[in-house]
Protein backbone atom coordinates (compact mmCIF):
# COMPACT_ATOMS: atom_id res chain seq x y z
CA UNK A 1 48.28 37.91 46.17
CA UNK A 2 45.55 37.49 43.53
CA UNK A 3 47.83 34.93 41.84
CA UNK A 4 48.57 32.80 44.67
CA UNK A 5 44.42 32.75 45.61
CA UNK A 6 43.47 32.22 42.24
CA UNK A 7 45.91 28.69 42.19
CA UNK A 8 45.52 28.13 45.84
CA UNK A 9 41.42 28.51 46.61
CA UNK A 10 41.76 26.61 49.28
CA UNK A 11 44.33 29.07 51.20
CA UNK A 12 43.35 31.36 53.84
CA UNK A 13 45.56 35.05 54.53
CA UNK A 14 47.95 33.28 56.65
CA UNK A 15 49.03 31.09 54.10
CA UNK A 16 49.22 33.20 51.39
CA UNK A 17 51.76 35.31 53.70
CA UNK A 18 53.61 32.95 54.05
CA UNK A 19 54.28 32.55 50.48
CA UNK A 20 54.43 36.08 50.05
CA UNK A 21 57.35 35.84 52.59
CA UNK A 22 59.28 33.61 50.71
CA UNK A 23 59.25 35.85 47.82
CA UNK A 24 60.41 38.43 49.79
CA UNK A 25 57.29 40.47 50.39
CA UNK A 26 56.81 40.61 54.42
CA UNK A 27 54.19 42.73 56.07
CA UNK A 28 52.57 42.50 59.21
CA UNK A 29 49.35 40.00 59.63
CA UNK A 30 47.03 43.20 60.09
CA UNK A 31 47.81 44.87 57.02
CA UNK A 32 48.02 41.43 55.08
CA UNK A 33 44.37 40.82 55.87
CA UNK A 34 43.39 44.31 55.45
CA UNK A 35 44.51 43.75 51.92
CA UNK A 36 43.09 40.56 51.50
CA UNK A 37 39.84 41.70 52.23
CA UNK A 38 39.88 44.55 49.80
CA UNK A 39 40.76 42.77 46.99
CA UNK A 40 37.83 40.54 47.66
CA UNK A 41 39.47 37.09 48.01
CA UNK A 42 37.95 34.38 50.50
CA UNK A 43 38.53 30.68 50.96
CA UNK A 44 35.96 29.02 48.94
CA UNK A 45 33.94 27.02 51.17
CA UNK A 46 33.72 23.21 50.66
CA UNK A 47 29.97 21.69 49.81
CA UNK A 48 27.88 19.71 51.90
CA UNK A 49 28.00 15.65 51.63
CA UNK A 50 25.41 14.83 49.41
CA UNK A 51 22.80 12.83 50.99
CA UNK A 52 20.57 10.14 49.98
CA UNK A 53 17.56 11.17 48.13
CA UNK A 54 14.46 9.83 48.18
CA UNK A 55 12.80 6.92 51.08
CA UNK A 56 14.79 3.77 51.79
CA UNK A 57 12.42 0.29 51.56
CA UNK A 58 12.74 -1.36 54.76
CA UNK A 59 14.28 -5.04 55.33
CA UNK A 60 11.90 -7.16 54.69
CA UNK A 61 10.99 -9.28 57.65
CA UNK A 62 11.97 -13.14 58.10
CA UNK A 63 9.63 -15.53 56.83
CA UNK A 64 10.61 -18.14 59.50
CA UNK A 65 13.05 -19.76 61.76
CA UNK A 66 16.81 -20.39 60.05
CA UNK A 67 15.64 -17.12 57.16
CA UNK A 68 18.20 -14.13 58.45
CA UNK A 69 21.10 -14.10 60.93
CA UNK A 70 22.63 -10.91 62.44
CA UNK A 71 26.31 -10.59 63.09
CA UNK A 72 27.81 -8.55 65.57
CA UNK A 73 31.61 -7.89 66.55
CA UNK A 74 31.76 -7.08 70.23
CA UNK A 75 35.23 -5.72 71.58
CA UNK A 76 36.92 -5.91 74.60
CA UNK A 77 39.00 -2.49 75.18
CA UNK A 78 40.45 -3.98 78.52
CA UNK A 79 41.81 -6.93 77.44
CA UNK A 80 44.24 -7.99 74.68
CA UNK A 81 42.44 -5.77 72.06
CA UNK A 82 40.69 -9.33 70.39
CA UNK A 83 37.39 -9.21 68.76
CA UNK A 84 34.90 -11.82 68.47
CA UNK A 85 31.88 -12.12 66.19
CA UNK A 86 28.41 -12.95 67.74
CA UNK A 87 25.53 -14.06 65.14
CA UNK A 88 22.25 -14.18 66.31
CA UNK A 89 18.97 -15.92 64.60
CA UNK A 90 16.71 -13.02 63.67
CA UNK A 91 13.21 -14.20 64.86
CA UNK A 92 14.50 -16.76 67.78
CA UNK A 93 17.21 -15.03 68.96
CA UNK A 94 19.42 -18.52 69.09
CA UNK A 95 22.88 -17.46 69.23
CA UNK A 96 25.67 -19.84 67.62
CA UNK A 97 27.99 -21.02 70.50
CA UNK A 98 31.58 -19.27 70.26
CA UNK A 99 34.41 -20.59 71.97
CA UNK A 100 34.30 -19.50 75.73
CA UNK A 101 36.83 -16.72 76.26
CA UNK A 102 40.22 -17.66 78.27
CA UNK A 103 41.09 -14.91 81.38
CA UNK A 104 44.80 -14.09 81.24
C-alpha cells in the first residue's frame, strides 16, 4: 500500500483497493481504511490558484468622442443558438447599427 501511495499521491483508499485487488490482495473497505490510516498515508491536497498580487491601475478614461469602443456578444438561448456582437462608443453611448435580426 505504501508503494502504490508513494507513485499515486493523488489516490484516495478506494483506489488503492482497487489495485490491491488486482494483485490479489482483497479485504473489506473497513479494514482497508483502518490500515490506511495507520500507516499515515493521505491524499495530498492540491494548492490554491495563485492570485494576482499587488493593485491593478484602472482604465484610463476616454479623452473624447470616437477614443474607446466596448464590444459585447449578446446571445439568444431561444432561438437558433446565433450570436451577435454589439459595440458601443464609450462616452456617447452611440451604438454601431447591426443588421436587424430575421424571426423564423
Amino acid at each position: 500500500m505504501q508503494e502504490i501511495a508513494a507513485k499515486r499521491r493523488r489516490f484516495g483508499y478506494r483506489r488503492i483497493g482497487v489495485l490491491l485487488e488486482r494483485k490479489g490482495m482483497s479485504m473489506n473497505h473497513k479494514k482497508l481504511y483502518r490500515i490506511y490510516r495507520e500507516e499515515g498515508l493521505s491524499v495530498k491536497r492540491r494548492r490554491g490558484r495563485k492570485r494576482a498580487c499587488g493593485t491593478r491601475t484602472p482604465m484610463p478614461s476616454a479623452a473624447g468622442v470616437n477614443a474607446r469602443w466596448s464590444l459585447d456578444f449578446v446571445s439568444d438561448s431561444f432561438g437558433a443558438s446565433r450570436a451577435a456582437a454589439a459595440e458601443a462608443e464609450a462616452i456617447s453611448h452611440e451604438g454601431i447599427p447591426t443588421a436587424p435580426r430575421v424571426k423564423r
